[in-house]
C-alpha atoms as a PDB file:
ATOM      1  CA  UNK A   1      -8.053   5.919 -21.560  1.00  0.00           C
ATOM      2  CA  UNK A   2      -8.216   1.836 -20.751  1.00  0.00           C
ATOM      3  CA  UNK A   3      -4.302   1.869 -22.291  1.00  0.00           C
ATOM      4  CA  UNK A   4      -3.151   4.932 -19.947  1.00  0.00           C
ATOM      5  CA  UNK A   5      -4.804   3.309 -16.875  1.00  0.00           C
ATOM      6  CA  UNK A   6      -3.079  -0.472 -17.846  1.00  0.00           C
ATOM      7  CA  UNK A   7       0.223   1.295 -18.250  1.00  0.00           C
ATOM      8  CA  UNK A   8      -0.479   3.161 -15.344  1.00  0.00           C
ATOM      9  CA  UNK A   9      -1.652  -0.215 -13.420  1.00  0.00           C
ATOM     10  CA  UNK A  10       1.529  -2.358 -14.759  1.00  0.00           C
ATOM     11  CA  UNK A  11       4.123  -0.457 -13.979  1.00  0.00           C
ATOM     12  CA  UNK A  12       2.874   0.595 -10.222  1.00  0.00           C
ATOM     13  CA  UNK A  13       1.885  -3.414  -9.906  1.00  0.00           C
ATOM     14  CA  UNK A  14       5.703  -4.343 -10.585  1.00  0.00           C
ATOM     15  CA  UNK A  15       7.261  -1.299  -8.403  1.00  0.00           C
ATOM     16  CA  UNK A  16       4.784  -2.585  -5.528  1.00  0.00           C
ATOM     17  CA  UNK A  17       5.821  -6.421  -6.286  1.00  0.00           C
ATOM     18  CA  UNK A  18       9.551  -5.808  -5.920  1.00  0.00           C
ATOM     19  CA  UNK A  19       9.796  -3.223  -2.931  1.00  0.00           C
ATOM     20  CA  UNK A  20       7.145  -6.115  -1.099  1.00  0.00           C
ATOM     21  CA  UNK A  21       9.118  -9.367  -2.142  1.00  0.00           C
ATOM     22  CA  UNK A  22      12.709  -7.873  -1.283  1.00  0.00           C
ATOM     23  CA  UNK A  23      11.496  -6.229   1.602  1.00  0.00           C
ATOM     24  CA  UNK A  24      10.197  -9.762   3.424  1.00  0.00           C
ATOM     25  CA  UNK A  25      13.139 -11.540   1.686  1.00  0.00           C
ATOM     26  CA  UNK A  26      16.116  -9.032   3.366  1.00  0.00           C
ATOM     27  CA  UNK A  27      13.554  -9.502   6.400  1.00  0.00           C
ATOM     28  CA  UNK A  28      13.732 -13.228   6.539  1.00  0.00           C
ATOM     29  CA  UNK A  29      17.960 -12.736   5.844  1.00  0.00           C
ATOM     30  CA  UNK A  30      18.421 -10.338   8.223  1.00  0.00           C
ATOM     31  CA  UNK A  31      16.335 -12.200  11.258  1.00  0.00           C
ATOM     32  CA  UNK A  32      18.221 -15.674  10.315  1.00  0.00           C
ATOM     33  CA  UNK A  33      21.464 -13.941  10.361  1.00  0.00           C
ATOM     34  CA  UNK A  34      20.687 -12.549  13.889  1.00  0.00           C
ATOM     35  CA  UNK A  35      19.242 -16.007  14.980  1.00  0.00           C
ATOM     36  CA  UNK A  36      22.749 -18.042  13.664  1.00  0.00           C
ATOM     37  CA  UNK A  37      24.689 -15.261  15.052  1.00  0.00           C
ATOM     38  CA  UNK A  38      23.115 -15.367  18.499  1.00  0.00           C
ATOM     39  CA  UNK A  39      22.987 -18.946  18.874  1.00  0.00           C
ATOM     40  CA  UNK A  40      26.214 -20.064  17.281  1.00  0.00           C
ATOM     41  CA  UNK A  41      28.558 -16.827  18.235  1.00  0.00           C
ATOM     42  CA  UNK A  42      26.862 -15.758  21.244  1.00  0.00           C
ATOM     43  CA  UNK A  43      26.626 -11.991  19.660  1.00  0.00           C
ATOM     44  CA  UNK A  44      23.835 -10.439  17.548  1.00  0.00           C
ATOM     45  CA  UNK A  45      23.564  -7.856  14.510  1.00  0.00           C
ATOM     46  CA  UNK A  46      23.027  -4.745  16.024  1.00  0.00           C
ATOM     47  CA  UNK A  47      20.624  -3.026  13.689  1.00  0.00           C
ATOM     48  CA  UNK A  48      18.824  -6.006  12.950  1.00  0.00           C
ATOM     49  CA  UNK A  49      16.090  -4.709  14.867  1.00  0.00           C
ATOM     50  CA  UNK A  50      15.722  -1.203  13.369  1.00  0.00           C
ATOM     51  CA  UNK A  51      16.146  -2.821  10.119  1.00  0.00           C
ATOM     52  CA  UNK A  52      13.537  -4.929  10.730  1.00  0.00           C
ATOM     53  CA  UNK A  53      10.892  -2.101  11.871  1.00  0.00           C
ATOM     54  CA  UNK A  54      11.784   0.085   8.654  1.00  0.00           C
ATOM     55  CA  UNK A  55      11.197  -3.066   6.382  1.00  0.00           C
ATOM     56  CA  UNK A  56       7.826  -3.725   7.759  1.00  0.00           C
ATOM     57  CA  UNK A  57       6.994   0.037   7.483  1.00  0.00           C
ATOM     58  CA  UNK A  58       7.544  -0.595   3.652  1.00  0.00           C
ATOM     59  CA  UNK A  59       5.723  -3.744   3.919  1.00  0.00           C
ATOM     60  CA  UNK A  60       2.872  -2.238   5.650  1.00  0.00           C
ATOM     61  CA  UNK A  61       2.536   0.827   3.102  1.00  0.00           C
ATOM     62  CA  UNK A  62       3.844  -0.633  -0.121  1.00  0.00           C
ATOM     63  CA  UNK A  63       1.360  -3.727   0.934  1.00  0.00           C
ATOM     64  CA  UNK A  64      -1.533  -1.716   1.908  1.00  0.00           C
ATOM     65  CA  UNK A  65      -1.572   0.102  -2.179  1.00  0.00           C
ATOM     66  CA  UNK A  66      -1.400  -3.458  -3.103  1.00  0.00           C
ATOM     67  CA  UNK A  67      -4.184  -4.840  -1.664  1.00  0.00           C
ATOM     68  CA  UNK A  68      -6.139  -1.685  -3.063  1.00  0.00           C
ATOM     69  CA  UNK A  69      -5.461  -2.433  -6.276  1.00  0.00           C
ATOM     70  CA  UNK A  70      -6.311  -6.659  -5.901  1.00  0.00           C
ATOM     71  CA  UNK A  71      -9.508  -5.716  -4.218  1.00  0.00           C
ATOM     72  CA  UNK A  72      -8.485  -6.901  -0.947  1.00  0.00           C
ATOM     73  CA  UNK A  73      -8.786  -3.498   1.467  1.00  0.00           C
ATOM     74  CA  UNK A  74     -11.455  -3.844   4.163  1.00  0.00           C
ATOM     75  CA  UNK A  75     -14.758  -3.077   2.874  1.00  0.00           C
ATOM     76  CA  UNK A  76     -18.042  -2.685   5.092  1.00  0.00           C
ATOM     77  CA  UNK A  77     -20.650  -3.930   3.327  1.00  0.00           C
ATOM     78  CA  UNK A  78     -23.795  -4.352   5.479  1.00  0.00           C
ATOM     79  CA  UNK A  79     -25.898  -1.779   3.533  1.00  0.00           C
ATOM     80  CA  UNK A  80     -23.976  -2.063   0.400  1.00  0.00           C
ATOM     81  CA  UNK A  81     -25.602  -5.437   0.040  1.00  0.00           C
ATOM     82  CA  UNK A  82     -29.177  -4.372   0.687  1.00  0.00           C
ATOM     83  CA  UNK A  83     -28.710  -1.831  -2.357  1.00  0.00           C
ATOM     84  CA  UNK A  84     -29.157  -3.222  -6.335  1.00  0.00           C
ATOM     85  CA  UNK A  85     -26.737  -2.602  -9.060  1.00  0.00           C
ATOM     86  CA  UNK A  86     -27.226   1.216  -9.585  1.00  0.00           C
ATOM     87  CA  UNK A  87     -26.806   2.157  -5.754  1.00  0.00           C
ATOM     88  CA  UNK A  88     -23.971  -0.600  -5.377  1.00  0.00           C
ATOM     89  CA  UNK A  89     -22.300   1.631  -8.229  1.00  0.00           C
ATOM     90  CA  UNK A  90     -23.017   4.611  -7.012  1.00  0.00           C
ATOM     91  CA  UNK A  91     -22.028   4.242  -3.538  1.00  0.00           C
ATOM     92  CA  UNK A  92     -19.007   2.092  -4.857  1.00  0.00           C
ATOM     93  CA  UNK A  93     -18.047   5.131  -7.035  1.00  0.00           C
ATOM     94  CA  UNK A  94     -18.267   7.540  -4.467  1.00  0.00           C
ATOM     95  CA  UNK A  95     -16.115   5.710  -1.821  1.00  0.00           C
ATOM     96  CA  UNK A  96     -13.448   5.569  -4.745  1.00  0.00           C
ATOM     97  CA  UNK A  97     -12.897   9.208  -5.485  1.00  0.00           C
ATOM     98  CA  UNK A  98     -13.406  10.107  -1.493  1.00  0.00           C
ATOM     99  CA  UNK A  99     -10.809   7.478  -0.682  1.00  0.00           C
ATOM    100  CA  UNK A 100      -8.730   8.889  -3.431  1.00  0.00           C
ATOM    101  CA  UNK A 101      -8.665  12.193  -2.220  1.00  0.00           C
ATOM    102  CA  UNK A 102      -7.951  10.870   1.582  1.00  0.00           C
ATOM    103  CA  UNK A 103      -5.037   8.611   0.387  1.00  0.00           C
ATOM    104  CA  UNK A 104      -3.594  11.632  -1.551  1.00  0.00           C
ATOM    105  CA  UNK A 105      -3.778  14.094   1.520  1.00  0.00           C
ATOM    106  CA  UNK A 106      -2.610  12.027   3.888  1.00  0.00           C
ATOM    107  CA  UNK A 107       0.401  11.448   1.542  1.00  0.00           C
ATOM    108  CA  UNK A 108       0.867  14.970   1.491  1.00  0.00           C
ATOM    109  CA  UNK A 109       1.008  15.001   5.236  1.00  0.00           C
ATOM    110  CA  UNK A 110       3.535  12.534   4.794  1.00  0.00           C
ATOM    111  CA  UNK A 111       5.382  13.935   2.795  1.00  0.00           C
ATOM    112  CA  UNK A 112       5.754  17.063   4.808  1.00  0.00           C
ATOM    113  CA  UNK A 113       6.488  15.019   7.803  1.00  0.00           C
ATOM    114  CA  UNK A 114       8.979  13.489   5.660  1.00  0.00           C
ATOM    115  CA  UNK A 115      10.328  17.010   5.172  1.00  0.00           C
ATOM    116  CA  UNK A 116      10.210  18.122   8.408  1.00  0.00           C
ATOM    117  CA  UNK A 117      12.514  14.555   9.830  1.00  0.00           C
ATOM    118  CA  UNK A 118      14.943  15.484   6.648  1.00  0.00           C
ATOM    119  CA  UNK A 119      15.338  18.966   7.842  1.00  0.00           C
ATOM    120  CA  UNK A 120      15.992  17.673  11.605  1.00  0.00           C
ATOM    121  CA  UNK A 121      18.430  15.780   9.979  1.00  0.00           C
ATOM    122  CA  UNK A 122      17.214  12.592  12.280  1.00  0.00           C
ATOM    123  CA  UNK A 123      19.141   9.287  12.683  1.00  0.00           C
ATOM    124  CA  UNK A 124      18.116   6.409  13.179  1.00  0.00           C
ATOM    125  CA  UNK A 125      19.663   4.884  16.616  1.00  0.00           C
ATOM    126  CA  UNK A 126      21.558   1.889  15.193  1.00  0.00           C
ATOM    127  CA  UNK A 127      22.368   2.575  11.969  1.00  0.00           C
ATOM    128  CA  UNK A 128      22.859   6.321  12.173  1.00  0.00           C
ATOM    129  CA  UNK A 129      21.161   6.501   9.273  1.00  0.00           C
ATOM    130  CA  UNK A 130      18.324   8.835   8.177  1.00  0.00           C
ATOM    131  CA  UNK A 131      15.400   8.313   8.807  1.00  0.00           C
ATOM    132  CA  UNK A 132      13.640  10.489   6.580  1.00  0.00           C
ATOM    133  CA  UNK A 133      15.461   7.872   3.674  1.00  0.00           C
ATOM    134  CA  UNK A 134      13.484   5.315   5.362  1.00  0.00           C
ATOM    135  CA  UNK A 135      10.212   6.736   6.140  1.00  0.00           C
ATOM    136  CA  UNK A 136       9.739   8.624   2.475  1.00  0.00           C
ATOM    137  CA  UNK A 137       8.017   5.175   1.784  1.00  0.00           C
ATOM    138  CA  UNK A 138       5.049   6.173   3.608  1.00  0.00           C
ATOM    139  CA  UNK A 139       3.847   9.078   1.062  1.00  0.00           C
ATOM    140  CA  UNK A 140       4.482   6.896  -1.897  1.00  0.00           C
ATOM    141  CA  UNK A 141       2.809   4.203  -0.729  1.00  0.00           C
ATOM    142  CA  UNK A 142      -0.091   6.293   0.174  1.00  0.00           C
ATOM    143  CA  UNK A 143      -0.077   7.953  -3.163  1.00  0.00           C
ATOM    144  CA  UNK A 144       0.044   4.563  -4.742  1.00  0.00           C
ATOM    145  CA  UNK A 145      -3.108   3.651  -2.902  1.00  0.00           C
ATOM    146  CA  UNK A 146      -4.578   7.370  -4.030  1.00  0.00           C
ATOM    147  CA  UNK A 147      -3.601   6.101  -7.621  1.00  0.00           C
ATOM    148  CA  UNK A 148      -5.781   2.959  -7.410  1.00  0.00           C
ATOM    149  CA  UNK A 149      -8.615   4.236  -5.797  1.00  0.00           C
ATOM    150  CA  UNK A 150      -8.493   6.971  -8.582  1.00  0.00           C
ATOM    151  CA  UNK A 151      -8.050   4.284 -11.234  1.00  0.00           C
ATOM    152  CA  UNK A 152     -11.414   2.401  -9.553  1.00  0.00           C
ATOM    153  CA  UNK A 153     -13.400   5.826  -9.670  1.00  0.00           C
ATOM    154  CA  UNK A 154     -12.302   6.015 -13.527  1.00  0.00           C
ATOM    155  CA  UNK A 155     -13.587   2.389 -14.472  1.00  0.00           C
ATOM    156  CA  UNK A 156     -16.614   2.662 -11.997  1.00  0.00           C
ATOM    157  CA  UNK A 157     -17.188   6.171 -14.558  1.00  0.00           C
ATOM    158  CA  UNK A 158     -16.741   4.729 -17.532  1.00  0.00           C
ATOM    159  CA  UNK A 159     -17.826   0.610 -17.614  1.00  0.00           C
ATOM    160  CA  UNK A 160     -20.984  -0.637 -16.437  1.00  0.00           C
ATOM    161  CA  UNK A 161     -19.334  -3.352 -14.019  1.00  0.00           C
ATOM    162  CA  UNK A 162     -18.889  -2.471 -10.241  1.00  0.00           C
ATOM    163  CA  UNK A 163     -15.104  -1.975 -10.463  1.00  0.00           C
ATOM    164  CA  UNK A 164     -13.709  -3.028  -6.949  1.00  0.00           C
ATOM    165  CA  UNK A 165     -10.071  -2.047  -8.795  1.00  0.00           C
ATOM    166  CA  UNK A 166      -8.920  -2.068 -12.101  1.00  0.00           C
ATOM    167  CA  UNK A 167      -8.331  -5.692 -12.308  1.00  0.00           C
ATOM    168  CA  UNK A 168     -11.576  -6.559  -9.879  1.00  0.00           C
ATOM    169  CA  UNK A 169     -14.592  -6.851 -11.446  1.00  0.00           C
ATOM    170  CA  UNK A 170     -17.402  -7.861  -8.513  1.00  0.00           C
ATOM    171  CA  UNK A 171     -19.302 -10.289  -9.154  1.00  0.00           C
ATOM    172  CA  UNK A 172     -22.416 -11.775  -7.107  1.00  0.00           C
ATOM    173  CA  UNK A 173     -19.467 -14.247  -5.271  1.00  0.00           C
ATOM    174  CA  UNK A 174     -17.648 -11.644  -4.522  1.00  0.00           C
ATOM    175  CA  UNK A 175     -19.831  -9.222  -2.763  1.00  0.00           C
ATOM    176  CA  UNK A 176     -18.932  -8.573   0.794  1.00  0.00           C
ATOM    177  CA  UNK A 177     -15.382 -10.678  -0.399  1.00  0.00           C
ATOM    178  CA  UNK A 178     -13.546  -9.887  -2.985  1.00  0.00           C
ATOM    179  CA  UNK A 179     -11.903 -13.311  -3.351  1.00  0.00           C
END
């Protein structure tokens, strides 16, 4: 099971990695291109702006699975830390399969919206392009996310650590942070 879930946890880790780091580096081209344009030619790239919003879309989702899976997500933890070791797990546990299942529906959703734009057949207003192309990121990264919540319920099952993630282990410095 701990080779399926590493296999499982690499190869998501590296898709997440690449769509982040090319999506902030064709950012940062994109808005210098439209800054040296403007100021040196006087005229600016016209879909640098809707380019722009549908990179940090990807960003937002693609980043959000990530920070699942490095223990970084928001976590409320005012009665967590009252609780010992067996309620931590517990309550850890339980928060990992619910999330799970949340991340997974809404993806569904998603994806169905997703659906719906492609069968529309929407463009976006610059580009003409569409949109449904664009915004098909949203169910995979929200499936990613269900993926490493699910991966955190598995390793909260079967290891006797409080598994914030599969590669977050916490520890008594990082409760209530996960640094």
């Amino acid at each position: 099971m701990k080779k399926v879930l590493n296999q499982i946890s690499a190869i998501t880790e590296k898709i997440e990695k690449l769509i982040i780091i090319m999506s902030i580096i064709v950012m940062m081209v994109n808005s210098t291109a439209n800054a040296i344009g403007r100021y040196f030619f006087n005229k600016s790239i016209f879909f640098s702006e809707e380019l722009n919003q549908f990179l940090i879309v990807a960003v937002t989702f693609i980043g959000f699975a990530y920070a699942v899976r490095k223990g970084r997500n928001i976590r409320m933890t005012a009665v967590y830390d009252m609780l010992g070791h067996t309620g931590k797990k517990v309550l850890t546990t339980v928060i990992a399969i619910t999330t799970a299942g949340l991340m997974f529906y809404l993806a569904w959703l998603a994806f169905h919206y997703v659906v719906e734009l492609k069968g529309i057949n929407r463009l976006s207003p610059a580009l003409q392009f569409p949109v449904y192309i664009i915004y098909s990121i949203i169910p995979v990264g929200l499936a990613m996310a269900g993926v490493q919540y699910s991966i955190s319920f598995l390793m909260n099952l079967t290891h006797k650590e409080i598994y914030l993630s599969y590669d977050v282990i916490e520890t008594a410095d990082s409760a209530g942070d996960p640094s």
